[in-house]
Protein backbone atom coordinates (compact mmCIF):
# COMPACT_ATOMS: atom_id res chain seq x y z
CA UNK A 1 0.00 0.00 0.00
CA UNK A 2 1.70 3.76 -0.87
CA UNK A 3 2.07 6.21 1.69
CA UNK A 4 -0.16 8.91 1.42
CA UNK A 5 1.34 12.45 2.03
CA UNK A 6 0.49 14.00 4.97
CA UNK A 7 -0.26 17.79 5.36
CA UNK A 8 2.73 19.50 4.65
CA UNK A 9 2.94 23.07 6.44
CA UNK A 10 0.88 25.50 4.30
CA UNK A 11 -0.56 28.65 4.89
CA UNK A 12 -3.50 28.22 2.64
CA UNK A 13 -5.74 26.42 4.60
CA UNK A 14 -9.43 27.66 3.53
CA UNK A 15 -12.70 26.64 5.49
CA UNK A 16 -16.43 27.07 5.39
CA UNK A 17 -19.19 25.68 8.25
CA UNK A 18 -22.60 24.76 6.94
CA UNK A 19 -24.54 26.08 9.93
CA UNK A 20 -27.46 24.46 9.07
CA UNK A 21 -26.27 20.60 8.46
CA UNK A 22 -23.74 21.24 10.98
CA UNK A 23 -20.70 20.23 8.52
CA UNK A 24 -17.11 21.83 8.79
CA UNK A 25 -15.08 21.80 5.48
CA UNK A 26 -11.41 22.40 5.77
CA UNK A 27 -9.16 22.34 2.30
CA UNK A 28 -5.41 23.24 2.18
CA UNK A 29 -5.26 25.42 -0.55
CA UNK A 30 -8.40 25.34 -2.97
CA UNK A 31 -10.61 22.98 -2.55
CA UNK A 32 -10.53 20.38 -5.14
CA UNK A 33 -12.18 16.84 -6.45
CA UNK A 34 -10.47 14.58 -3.62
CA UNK A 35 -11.91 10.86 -2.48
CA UNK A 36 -13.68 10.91 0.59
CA UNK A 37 -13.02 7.91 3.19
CA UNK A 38 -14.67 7.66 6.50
CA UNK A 39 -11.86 7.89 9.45
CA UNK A 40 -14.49 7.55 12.41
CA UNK A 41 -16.68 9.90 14.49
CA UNK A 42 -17.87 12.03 11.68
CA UNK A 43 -14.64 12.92 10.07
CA UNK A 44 -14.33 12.33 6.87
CA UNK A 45 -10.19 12.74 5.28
CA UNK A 46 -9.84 13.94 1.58
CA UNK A 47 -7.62 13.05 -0.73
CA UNK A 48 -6.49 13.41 -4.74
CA UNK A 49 -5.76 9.95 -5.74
CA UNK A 50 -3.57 11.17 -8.18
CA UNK A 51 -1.17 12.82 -5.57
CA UNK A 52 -1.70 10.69 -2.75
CA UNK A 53 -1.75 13.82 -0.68
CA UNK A 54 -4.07 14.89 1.89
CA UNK A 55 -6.13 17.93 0.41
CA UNK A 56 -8.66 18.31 3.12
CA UNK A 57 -11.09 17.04 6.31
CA UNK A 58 -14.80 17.18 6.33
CA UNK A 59 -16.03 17.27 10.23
CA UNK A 60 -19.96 15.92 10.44
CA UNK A 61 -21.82 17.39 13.82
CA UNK A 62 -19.24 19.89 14.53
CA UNK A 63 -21.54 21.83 16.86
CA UNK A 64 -22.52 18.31 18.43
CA UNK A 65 -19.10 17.57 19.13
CA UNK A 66 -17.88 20.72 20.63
CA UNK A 67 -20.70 20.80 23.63
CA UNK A 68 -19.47 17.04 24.43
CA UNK A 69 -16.17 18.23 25.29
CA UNK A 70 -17.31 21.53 26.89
């Protein structure tokens, strides 16, 4: 199995929160077509397959998540 390439420092990193599904996107630089895979507990890691890089996270139930640990 290849390595994927893990963020790399950047200061690009772009976000938007869907306030009503409750969804965090963050992308490092512009977000862009990535594969999706489940990691657990809502969060979802991108990724280009062409790169192997990471390109992003997608948080589910941000809002959810935050008053558990409060």
């Amino acid at each position: 199995m290849d390595t994927l390439k893990i963020l790399q420092a950047s200061d690009q990193a772009n976000w938007d929160y869907d306030d009503e599904a409750d969804v965090l996107y963050l992308s490092v630089g512009e977000p862009r077509p990535a594969v999706g895979v489940d990691i657990g507990d809502g969060v979802v890691l991108r990724y280009d397959e062409a790169t192997q890089e990471v390109v992003g996270l997608t948080v589910i139930g941000l809002r959810a998540k935050l008053a558990k640990s409060a």
